[in-house]
PDB file of N, CA and C in Angstrom:
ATOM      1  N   UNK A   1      -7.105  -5.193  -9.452  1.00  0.00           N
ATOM      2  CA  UNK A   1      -6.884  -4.101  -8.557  1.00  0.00           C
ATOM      3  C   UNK A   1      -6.792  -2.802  -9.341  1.00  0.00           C
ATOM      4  N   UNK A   2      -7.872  -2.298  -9.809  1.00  0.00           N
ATOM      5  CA  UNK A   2      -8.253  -0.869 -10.790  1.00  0.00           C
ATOM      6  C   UNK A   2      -7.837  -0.094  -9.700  1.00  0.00           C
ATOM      7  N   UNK A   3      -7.638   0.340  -8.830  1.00  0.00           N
ATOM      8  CA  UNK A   3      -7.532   1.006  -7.685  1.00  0.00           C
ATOM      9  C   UNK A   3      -5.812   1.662  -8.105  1.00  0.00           C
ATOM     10  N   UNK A   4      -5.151   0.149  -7.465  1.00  0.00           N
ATOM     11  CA  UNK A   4      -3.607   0.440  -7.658  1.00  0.00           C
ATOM     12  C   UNK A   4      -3.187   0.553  -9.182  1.00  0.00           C
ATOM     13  N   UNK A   5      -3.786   0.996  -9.847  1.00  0.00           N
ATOM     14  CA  UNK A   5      -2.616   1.431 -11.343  1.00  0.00           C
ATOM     15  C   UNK A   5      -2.910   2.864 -11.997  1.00  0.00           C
ATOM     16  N   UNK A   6      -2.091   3.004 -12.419  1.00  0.00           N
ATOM     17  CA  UNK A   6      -2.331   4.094 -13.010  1.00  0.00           C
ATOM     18  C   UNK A   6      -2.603   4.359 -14.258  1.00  0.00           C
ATOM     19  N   UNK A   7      -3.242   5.275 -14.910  1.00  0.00           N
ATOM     20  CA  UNK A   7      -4.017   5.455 -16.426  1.00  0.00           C
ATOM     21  C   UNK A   7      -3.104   4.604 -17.463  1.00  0.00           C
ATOM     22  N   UNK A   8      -1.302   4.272 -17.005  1.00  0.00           N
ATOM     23  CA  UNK A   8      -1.167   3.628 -18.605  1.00  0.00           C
ATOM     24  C   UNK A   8      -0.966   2.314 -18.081  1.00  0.00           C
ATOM     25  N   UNK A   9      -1.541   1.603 -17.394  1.00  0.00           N
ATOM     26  CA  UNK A   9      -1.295   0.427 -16.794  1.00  0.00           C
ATOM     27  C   UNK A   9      -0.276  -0.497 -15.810  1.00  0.00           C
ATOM     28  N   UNK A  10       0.350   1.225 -14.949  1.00  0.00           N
ATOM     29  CA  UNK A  10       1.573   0.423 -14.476  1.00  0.00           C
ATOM     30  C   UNK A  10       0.686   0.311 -12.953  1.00  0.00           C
ATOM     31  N   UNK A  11       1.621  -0.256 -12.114  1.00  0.00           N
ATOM     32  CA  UNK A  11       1.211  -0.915 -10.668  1.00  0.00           C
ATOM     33  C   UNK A  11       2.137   0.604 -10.345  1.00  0.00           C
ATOM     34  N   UNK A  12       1.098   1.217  -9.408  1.00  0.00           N
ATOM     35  CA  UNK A  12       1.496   2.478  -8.393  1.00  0.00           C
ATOM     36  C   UNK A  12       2.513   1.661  -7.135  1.00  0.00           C
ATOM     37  N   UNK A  13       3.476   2.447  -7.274  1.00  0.00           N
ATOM     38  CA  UNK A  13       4.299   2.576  -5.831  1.00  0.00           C
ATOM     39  C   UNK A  13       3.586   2.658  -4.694  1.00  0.00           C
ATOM     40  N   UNK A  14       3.041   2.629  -3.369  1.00  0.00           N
ATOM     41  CA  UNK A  14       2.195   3.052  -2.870  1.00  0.00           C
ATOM     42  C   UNK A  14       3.410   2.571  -1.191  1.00  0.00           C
ATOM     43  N   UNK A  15       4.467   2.121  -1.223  1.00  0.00           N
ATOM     44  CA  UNK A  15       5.515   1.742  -0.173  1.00  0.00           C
ATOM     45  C   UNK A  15       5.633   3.015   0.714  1.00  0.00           C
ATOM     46  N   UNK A  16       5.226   3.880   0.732  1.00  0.00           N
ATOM     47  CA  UNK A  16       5.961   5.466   1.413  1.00  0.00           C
ATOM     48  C   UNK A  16       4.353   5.677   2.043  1.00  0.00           C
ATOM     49  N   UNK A  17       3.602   5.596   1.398  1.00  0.00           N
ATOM     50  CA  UNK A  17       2.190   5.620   1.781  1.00  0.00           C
ATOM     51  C   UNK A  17       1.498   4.335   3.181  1.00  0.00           C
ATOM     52  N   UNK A  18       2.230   2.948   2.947  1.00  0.00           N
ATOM     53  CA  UNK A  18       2.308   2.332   3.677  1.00  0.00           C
ATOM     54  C   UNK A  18       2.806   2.465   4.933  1.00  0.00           C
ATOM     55  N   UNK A  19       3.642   2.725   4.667  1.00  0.00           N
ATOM     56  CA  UNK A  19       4.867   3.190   5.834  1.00  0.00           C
ATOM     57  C   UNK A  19       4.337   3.971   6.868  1.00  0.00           C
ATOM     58  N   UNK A  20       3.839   5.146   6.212  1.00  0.00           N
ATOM     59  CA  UNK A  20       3.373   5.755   7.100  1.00  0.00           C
ATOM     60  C   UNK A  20       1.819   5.652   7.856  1.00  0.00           C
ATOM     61  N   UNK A  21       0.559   4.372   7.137  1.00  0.00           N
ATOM     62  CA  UNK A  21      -0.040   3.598   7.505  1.00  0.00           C
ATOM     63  C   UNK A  21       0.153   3.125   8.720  1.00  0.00           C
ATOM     64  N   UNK A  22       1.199   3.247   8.848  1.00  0.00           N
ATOM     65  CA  UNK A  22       1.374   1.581   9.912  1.00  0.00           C
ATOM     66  C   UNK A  22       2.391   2.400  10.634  1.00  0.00           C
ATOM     67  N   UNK A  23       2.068   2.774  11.405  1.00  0.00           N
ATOM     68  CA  UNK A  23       3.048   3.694  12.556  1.00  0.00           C
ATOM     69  C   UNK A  23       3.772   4.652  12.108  1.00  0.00           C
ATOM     70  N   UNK A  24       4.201   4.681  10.661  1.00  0.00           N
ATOM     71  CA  UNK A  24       4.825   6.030  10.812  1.00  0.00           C
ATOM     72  C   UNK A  24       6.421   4.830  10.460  1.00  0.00           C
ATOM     73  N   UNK A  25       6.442   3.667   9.951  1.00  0.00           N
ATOM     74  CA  UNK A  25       7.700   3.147   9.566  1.00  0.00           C
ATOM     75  C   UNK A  25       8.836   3.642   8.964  1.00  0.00           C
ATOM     76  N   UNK A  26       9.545   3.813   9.255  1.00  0.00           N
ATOM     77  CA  UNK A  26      10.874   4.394   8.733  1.00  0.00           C
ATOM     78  C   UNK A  26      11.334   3.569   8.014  1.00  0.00           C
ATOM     79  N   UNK A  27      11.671   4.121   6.522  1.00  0.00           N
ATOM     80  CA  UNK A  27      12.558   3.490   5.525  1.00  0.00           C
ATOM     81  C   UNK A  27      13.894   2.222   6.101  1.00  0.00           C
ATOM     82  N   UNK A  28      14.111   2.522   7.201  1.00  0.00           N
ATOM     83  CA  UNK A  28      15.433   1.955   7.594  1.00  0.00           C
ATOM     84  C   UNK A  28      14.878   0.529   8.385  1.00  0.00           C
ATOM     85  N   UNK A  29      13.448   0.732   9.139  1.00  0.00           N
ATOM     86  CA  UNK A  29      12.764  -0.298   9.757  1.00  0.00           C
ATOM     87  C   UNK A  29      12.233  -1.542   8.874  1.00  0.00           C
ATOM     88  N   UNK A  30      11.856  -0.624   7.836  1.00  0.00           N
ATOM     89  CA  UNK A  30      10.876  -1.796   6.310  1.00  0.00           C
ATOM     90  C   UNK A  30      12.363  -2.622   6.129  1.00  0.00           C
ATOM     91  N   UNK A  31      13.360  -2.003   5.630  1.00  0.00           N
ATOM     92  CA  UNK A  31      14.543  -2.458   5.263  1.00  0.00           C
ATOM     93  C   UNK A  31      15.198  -3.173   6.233  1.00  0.00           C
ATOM     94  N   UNK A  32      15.307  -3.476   7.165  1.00  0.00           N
ATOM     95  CA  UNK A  32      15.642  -4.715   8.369  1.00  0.00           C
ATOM     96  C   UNK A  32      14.569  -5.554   8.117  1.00  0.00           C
ATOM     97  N   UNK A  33      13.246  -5.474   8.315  1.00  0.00           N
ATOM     98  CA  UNK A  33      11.969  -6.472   8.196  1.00  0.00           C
ATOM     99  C   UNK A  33      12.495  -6.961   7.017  1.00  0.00           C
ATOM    100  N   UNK A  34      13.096  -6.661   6.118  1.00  0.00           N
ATOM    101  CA  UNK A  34      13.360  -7.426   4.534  1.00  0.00           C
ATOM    102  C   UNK A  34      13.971  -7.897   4.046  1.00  0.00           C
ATOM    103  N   UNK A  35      15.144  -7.675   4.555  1.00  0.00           N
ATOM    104  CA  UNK A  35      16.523  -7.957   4.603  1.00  0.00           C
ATOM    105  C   UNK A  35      17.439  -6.939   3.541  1.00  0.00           C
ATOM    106  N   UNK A  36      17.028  -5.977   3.576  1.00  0.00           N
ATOM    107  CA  UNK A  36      17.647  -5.074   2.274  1.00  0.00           C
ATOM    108  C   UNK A  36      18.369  -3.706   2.957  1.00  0.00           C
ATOM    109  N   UNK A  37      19.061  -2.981   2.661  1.00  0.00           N
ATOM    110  CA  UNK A  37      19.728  -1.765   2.948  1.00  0.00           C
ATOM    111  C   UNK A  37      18.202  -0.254   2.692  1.00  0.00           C
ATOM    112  N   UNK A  38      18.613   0.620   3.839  1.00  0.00           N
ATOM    113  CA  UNK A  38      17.963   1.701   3.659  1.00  0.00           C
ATOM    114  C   UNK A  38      17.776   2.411   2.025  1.00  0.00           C
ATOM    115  N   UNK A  39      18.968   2.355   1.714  1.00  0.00           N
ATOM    116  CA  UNK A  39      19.124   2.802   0.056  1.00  0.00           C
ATOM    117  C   UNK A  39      18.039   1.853  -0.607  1.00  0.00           C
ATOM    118  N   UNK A  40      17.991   0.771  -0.705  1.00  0.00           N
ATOM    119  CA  UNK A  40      17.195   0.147  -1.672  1.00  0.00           C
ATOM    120  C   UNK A  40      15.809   0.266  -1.418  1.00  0.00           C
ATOM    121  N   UNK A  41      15.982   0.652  -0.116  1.00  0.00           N
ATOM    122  CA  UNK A  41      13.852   0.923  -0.056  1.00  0.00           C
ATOM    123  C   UNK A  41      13.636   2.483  -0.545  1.00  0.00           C
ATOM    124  N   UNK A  42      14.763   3.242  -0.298  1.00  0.00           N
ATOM    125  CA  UNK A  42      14.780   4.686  -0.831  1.00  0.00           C
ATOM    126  C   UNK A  42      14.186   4.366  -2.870  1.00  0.00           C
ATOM    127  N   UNK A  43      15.695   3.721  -2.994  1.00  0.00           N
ATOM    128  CA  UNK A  43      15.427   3.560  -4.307  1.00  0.00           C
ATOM    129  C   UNK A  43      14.119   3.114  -5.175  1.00  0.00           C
ATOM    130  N   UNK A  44      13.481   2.210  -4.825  1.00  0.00           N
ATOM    131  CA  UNK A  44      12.278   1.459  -4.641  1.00  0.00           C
ATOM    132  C   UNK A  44      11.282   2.593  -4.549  1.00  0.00           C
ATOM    133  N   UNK A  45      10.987   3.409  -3.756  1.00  0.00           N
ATOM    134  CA  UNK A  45      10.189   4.456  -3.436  1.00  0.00           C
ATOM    135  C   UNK A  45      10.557   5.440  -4.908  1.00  0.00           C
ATOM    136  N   UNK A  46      11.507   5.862  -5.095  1.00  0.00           N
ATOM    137  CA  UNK A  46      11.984   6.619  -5.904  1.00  0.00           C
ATOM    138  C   UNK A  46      11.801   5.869  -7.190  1.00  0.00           C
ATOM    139  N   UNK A  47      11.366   5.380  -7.452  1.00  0.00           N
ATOM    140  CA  UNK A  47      11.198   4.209  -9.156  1.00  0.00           C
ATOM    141  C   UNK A  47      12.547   4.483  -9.689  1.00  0.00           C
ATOM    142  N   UNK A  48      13.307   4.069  -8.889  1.00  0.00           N
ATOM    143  CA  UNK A  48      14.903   3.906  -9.240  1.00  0.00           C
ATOM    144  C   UNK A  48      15.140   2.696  -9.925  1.00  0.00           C
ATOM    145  N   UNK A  49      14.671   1.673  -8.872  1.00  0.00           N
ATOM    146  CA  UNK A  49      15.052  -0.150  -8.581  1.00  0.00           C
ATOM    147  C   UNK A  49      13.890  -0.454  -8.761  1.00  0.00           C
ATOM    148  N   UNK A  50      13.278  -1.747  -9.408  1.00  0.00           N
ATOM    149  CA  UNK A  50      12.039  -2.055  -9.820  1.00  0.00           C
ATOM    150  C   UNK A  50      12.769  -3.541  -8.264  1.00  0.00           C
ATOM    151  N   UNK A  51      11.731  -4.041  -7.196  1.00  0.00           N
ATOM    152  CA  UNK A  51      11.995  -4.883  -6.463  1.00  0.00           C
ATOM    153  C   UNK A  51      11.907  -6.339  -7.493  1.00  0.00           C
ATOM    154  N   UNK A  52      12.809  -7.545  -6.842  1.00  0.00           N
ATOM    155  CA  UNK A  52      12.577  -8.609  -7.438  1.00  0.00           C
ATOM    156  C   UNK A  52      11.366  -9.103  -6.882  1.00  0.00           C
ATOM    157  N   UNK A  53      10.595 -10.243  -7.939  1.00  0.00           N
ATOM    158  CA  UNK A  53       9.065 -10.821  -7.177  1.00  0.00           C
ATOM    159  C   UNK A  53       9.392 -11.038  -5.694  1.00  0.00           C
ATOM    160  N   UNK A  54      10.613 -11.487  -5.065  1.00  0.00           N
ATOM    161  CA  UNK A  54      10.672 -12.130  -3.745  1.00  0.00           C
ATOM    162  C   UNK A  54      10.588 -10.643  -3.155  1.00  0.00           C
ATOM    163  N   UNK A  55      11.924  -9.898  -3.075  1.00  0.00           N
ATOM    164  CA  UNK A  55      11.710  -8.900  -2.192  1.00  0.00           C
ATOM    165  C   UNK A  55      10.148  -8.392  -2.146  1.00  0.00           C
ATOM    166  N   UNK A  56       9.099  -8.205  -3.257  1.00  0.00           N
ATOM    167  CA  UNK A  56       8.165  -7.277  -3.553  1.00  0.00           C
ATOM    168  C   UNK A  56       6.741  -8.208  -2.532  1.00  0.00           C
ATOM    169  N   UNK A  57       7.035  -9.681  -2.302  1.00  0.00           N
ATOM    170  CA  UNK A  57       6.668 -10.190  -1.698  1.00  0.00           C
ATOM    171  C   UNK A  57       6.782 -10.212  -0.182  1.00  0.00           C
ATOM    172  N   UNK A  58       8.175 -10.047   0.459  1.00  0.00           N
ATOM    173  CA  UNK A  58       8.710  -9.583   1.708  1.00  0.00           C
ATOM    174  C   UNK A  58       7.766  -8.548   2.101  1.00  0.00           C
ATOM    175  N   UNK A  59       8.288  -7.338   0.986  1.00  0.00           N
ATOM    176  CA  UNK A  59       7.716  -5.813   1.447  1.00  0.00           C
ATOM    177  C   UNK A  59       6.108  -6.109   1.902  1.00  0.00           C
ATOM    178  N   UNK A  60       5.145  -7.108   0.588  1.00  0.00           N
ATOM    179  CA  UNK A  60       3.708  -7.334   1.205  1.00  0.00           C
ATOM    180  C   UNK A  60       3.484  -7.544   2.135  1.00  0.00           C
ATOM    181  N   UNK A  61       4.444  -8.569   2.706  1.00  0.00           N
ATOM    182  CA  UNK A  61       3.976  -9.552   3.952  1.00  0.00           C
ATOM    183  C   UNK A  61       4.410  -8.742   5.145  1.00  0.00           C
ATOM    184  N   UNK A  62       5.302  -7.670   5.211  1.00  0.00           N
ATOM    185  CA  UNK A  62       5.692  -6.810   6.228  1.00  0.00           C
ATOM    186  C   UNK A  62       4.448  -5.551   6.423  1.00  0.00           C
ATOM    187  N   UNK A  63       3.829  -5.325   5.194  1.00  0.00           N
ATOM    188  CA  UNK A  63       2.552  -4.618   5.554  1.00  0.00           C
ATOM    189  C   UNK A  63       1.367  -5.336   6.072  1.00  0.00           C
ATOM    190  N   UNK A  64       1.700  -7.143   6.310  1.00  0.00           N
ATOM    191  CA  UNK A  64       0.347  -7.633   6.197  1.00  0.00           C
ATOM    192  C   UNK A  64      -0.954  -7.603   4.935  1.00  0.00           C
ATOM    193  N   UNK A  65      -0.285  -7.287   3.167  1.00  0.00           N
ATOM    194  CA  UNK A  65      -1.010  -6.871   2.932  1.00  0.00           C
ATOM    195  C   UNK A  65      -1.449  -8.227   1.958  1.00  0.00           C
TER     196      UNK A  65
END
């Protein structure tokens, strides 16, 4: 996926971009679909919190992606 990374090889955030893909999801909506608090999808967005493989898997499957 050359698409999603960026020049030094990391995997792009692209969760805020999704969101708003798909109706216009509110941080607080992804975060019920996931089982996680509004803060941690903030954080997540913000390259605060790197997600664990499971959550990062949740978040996919809530985009359908």
């Amino acid at each position: 996926m050359v698409g999603n990374r960026e020049k030094k090889g990391r995997v792009v955030n692209n969760i805020r971009r999704l969101r708003f893909d798909h109706d216009e999801m509110t941080q607080k909506q992804l975060a019920e679909i996931v089982g996680v608090t509004r803060q941690t999808i903030v954080a997540i967005e913000n390259a605060k919190y790197a997600p664990s493989l499971e959550l990062a898997f949740l978040i996919a499957l809530a985009f359908n992606t």
